[in-house]
Protein backbone atom coordinates (compact mmCIF):
# COMPACT_ATOMS: atom_id res chain seq x y z
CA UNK A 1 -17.26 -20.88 16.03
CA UNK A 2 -16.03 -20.38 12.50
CA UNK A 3 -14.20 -16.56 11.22
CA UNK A 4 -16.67 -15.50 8.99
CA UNK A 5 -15.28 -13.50 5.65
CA UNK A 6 -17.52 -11.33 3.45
CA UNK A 7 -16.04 -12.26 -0.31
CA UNK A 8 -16.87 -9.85 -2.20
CA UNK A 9 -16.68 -10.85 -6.08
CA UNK A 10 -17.02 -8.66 -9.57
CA UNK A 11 -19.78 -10.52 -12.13
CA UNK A 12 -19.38 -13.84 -10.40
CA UNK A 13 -15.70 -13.46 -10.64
CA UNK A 14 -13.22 -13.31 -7.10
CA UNK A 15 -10.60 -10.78 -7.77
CA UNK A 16 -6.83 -11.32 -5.78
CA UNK A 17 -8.43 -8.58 -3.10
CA UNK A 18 -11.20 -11.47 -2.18
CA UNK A 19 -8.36 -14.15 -2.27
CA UNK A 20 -6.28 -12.09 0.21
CA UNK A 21 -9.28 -11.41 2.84
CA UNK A 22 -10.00 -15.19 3.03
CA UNK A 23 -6.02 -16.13 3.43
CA UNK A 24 -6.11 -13.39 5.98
CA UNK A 25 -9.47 -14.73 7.76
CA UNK A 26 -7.50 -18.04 7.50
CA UNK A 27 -4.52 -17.05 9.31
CA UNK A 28 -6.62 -15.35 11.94
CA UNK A 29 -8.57 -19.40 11.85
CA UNK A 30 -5.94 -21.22 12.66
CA UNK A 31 -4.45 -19.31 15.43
CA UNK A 32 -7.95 -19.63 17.30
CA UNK A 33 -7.90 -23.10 16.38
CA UNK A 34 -11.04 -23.07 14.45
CA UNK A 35 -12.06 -22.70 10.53
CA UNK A 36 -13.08 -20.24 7.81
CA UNK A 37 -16.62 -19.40 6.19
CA UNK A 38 -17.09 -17.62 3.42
CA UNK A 39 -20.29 -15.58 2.40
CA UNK A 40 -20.69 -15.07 -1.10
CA UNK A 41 -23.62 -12.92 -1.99
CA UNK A 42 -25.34 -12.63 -5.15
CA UNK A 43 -24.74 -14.98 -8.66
CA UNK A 44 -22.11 -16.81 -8.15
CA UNK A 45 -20.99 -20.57 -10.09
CA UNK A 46 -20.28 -23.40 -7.71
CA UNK A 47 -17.20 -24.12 -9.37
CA UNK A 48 -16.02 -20.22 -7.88
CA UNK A 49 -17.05 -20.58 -4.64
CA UNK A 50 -15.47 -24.35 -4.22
CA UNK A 51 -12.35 -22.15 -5.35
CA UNK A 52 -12.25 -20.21 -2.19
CA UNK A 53 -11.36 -23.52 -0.30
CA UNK A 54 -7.76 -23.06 -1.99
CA UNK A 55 -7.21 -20.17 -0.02
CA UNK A 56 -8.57 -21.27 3.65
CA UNK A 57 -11.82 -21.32 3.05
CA UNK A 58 -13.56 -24.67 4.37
CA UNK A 59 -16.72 -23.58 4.05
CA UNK A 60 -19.03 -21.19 1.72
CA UNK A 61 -22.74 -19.96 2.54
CA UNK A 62 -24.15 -18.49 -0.52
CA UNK A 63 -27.47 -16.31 -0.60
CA UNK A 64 -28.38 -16.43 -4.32
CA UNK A 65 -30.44 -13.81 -4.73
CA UNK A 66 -29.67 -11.80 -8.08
CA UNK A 67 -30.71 -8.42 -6.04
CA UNK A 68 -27.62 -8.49 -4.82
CA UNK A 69 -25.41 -8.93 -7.46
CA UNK A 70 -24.94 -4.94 -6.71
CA UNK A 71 -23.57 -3.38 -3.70
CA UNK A 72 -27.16 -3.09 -1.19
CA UNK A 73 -25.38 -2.05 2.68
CA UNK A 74 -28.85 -2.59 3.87
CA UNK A 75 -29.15 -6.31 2.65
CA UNK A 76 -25.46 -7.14 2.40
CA UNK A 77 -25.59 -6.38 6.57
CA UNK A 78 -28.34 -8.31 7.03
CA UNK A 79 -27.03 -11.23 5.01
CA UNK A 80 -23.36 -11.14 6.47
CA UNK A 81 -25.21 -10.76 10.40
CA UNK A 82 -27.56 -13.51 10.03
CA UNK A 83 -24.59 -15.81 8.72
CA UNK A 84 -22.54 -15.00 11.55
CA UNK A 85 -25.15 -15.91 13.83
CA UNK A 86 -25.55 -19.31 12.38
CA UNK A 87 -22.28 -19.66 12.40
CA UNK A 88 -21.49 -18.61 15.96
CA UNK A 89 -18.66 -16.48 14.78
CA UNK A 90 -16.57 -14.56 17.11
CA UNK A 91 -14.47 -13.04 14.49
CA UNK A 92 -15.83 -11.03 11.27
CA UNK A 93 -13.44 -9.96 7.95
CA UNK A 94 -14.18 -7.83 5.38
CA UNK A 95 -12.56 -5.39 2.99
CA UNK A 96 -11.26 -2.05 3.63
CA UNK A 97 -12.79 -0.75 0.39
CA UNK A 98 -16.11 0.67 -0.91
CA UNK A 99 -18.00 -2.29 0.08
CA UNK A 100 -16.42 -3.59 3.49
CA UNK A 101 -16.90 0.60 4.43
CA UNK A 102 -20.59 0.30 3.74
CA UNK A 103 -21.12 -2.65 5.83
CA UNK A 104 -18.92 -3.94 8.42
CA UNK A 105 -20.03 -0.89 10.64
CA UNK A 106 -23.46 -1.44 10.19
CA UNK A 107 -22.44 -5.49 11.46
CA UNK A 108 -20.43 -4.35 13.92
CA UNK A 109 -23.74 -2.48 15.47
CA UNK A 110 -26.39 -4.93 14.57
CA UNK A 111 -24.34 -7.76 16.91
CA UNK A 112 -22.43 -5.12 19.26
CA UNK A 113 -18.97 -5.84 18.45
CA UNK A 114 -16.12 -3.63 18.46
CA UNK A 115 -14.39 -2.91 15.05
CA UNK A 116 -10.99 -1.89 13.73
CA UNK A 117 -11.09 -0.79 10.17
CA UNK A 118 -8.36 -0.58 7.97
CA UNK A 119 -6.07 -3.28 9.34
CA UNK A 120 -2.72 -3.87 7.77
CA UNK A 121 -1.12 -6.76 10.31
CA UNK A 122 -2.85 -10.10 11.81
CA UNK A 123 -3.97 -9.99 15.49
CA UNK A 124 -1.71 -10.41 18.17
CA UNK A 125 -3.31 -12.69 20.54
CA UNK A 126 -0.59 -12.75 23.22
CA UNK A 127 -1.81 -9.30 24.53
CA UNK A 128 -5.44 -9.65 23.44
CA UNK A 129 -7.10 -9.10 19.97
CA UNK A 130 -4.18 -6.32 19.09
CA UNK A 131 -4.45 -5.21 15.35
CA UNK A 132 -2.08 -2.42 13.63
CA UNK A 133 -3.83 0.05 11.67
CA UNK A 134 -2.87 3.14 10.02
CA UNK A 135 -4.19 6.90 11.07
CA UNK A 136 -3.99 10.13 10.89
CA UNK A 137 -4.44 9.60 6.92
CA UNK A 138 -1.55 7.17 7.14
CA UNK A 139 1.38 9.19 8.65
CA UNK A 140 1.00 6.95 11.53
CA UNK A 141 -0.24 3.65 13.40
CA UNK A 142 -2.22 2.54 15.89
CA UNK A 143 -2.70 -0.26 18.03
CA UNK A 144 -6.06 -1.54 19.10
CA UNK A 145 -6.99 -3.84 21.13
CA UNK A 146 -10.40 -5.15 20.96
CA UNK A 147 -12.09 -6.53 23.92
CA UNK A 148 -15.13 -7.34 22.95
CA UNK A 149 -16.59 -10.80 22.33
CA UNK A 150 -17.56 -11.04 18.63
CA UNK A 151 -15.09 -8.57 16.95
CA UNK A 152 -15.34 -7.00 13.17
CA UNK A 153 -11.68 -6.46 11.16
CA UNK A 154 -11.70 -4.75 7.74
CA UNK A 155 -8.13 -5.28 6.11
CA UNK A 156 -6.46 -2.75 3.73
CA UNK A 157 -5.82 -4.60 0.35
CA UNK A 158 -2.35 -5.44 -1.09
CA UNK A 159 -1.39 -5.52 2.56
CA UNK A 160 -0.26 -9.06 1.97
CA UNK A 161 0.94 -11.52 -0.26
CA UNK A 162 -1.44 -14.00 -1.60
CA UNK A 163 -0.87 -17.84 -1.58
CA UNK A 164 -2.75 -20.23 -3.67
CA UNK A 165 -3.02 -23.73 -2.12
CA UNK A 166 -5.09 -26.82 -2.60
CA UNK A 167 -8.79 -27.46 -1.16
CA UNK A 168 -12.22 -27.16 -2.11
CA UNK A 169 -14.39 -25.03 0.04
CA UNK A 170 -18.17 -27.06 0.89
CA UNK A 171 -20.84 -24.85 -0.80
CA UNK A 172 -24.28 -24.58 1.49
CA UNK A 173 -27.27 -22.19 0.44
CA UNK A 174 -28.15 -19.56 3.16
CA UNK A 175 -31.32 -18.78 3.45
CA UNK A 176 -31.73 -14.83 4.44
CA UNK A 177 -35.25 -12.96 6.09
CA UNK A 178 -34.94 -9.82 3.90
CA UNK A 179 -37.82 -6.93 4.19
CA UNK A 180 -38.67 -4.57 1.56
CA UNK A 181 -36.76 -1.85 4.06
CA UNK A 182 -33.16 -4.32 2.96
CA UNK A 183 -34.31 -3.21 -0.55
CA UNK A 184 -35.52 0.70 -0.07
CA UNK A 185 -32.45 1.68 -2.20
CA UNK A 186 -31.87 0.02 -5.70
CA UNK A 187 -28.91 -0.32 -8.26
CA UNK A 188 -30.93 0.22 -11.65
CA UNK A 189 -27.20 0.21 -13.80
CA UNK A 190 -23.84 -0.77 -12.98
CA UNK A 191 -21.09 0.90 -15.88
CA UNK A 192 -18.04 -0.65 -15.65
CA UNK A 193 -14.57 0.39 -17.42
CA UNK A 194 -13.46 -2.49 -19.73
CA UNK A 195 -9.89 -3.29 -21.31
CA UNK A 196 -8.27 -1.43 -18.35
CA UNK A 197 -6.64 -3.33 -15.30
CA UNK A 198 -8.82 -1.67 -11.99
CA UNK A 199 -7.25 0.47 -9.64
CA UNK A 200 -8.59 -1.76 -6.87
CA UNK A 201 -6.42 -5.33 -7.93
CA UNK A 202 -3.50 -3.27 -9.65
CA UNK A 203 0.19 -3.78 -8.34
CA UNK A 204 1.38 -1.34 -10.58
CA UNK A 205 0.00 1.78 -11.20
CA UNK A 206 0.96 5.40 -13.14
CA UNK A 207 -0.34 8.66 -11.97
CA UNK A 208 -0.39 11.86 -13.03
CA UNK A 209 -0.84 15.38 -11.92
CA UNK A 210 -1.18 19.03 -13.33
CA UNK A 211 2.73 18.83 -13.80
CA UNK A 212 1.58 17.03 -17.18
CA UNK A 213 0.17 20.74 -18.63
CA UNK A 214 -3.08 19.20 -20.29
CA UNK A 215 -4.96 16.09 -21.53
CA UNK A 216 -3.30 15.97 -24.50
CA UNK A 217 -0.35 15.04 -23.37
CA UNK A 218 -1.61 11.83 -21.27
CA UNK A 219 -0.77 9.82 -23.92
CA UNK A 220 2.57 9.52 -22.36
CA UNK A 221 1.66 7.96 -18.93
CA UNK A 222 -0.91 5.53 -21.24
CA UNK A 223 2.40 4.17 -22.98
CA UNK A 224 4.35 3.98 -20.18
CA UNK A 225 1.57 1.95 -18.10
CA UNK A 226 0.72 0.17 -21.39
CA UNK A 227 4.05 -0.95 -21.16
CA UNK A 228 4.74 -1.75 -17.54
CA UNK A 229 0.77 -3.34 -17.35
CA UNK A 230 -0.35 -0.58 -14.64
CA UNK A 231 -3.24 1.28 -13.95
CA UNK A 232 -3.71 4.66 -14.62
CA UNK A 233 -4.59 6.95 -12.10
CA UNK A 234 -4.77 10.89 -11.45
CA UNK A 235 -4.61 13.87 -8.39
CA UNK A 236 -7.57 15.52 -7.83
CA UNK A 237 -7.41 18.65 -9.64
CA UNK A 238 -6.84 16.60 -12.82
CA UNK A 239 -9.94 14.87 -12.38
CA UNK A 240 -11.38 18.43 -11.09
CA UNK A 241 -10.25 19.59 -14.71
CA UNK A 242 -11.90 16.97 -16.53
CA UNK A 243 -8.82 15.90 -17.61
CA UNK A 244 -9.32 12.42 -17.15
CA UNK A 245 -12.42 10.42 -14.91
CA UNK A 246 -12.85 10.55 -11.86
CA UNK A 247 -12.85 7.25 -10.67
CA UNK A 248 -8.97 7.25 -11.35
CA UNK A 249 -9.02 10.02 -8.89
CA UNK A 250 -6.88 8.52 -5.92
CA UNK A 251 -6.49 10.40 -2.20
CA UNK A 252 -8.36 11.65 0.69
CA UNK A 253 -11.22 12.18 -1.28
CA UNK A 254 -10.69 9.59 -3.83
CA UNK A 255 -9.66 6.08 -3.81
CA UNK A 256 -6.93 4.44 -1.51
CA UNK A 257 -4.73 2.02 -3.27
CA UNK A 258 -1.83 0.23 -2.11
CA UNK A 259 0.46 -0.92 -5.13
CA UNK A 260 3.29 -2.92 -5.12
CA UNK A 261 4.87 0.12 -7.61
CA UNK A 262 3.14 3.87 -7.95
CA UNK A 263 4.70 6.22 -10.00
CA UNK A 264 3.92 9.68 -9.50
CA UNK A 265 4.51 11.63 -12.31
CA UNK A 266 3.60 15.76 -12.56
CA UNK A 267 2.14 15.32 -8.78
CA UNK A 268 3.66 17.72 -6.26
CA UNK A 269 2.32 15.82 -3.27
CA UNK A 270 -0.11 17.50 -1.15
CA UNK A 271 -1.17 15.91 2.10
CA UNK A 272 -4.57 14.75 0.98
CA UNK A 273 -2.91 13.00 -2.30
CA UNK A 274 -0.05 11.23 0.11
CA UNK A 275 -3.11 9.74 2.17
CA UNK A 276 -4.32 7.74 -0.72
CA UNK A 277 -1.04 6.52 -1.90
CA UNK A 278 0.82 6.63 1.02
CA UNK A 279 0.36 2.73 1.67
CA UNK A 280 2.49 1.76 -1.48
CA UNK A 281 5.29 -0.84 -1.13
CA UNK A 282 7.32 1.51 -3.42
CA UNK A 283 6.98 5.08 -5.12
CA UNK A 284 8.81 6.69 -7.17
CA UNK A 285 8.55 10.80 -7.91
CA UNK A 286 9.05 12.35 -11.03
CA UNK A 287 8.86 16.30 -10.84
CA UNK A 288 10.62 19.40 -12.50
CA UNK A 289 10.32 21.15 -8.70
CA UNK A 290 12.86 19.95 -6.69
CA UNK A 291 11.40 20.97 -3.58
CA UNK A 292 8.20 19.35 -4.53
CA UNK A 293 6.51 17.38 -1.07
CA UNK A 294 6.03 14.19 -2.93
CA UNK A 295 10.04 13.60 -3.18
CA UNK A 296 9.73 13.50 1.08
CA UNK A 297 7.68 10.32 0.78
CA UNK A 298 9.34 9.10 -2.09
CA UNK A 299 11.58 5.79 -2.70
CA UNK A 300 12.90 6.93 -5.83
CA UNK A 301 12.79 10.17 -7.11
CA UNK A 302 13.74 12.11 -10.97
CA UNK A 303 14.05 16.16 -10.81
CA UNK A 304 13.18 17.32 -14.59
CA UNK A 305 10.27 17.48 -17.23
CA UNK A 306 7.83 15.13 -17.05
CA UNK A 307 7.25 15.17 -20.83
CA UNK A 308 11.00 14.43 -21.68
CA UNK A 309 11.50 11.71 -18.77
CA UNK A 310 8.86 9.41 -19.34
CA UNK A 311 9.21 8.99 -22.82
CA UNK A 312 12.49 7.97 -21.98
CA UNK A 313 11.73 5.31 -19.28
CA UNK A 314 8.79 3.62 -21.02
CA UNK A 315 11.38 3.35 -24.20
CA UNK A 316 13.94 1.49 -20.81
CA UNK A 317 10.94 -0.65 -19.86
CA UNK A 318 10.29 -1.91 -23.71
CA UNK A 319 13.84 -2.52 -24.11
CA UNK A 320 14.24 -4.52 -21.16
CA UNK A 321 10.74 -6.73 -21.90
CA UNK A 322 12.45 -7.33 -25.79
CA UNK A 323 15.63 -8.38 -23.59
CA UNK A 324 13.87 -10.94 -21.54
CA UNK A 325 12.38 -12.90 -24.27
């Protein structure tokens, strides 16, 4: 009666987001009194997927079947369900992310189980199954307890600190009935953006908005992330504007991230931005409009020009590196 955790990897590489859902699954383990196994889908080395066992993993069940090196919700469901069957599982993780979206529901259905997506705090099992989650696009929380008796979690990454320890996870092949329905939809090309850290694993990240005046004068936020080793990321209407791609596009209808540090820089903070970004451990505002919304949600926040300030504070941040040896 093993927690069963999908680990989700990038090229046969885990990434700290992976690492957290299998400490989390872990935790959730040893409270029931019972252990973790993680499915790993796709090509994968045996020397990763041991790896896993330093973060609670005792077991791995691999289906290595190049089709699904790419994201496939159809197959990915199929493969996570029939493992949790074997397994007997009770309890299901996954991400909150693109991935963990596209499947955990469809799990949750296939082995009618009731779901909580988006958690950001381990079960209480005093009262229950009780897991805190956020809603209403963050500006509030909710807890739910689920009653039923195999039970699907996806957790919000960067919700907790992750822990490397000792182990080696035991590495068994699954074997996985797919149909040529699993494999209706197909990922000819995957493009992925190189040299950059992702939005995804990043702890720091820079973001800018139309306060910035045009794209040719980004190169400011590139030297102050450059500097600080963040991600760069944008409000929608930049993206909307071409100004920069849109997969650095981060709210409602964009990506959710949840960074140690996001600085908001030229962003005036409209509801839909705050519900992508509103999960940051810290955020600090820089804005020429003092009345800007952002400075509301803000830890820290600077009232001038964008394009005199940050010049200025990546100039602090490369003074303080030289300083530290």
């Amino acid at each position: 009666m093993s927690v069963i955790v999908l680990a989700e990897h990038a090229q046969g590489v885990f990434k700290k987001k992976t690492f957290e859902a299998v400490q989390y699954a872990s935790d959730i383990a040893k409270a029931l009194g019972t252990t973790v196994t993680a499915v790993a889908l796709g090509t994968v080395s045996e020397s990763e997927l041991q790896g896993l066992g330093a973060y609670g993993a005792a077991k791995v069940l691999h289906v290595a079947d190049a089709k699904l090196d790419a994201l496939n919700a159809r197959a990915y469901t199929n493969a996570l369900a029939t493992a949790a069957e074997k397994e007997g599982a009770k309890v299901i993780v996954a991400l909150h992310d693109v991935t963990g979206k596209a499947v955990a529901p469809r799990v949750a259905a296939r082995l009618k189980a009731g779901m909580v997506a988006g958690a950001v705090s381990q079960p209480d099992l005093s009262k229950g199954f009780v897991i805190k989650k956020t809603v209403f696009s963050g500006k509030a929380f909710a807890f739910v307890n689920v009653t039923s008796d195999v039970k699907v979690v996806t957790l919000m990454p960067n919700t907790f600190q992750v822990k490397k320890g000792e182990g080696s996870a035991a590495v068994e092949l699954l074997s996985v009935a797919f149909s040529d329905k699993d494999f209706g939809v197909q990922v000819k090309e995957v493009s992925k953006v190189t040299g950059t850290v992702p939005l995804s694993e990043a702890e720091l990240v820079v973001s800018g908005g139309r306060g910035l005046k045009g794209p040719e004068n980004w190169g400011v936020l590139e030297d102050l992330a450059g500097s600080l080793g963040a991600a760069l990321a944008c409000s929608r209407p930049v993206a909307d504007s071409h100004w920069r791609p849109h997969h650095e596009h981060v709210g409602q209808t964009g990506g959710t991230i949840r960074p140690n540090l996001y600085i908001a820089v030229g962003i005036s903070g409209a509801i839909q931005h705050l519900a992508g970004v509103n999960g940051s451990k810290t955020i600090v505002v820089i804005n020429k409009d003092p009345e800007a919304p952002f400075f509301k949600a803000a830890d820290y926040g600077i009232v001038g020009d964008a394009l005199e300030i940050v010049p200025k504070l990546t100039e602090a941040v490369k003074k303080f590196k030289a300083a530290q040896g």
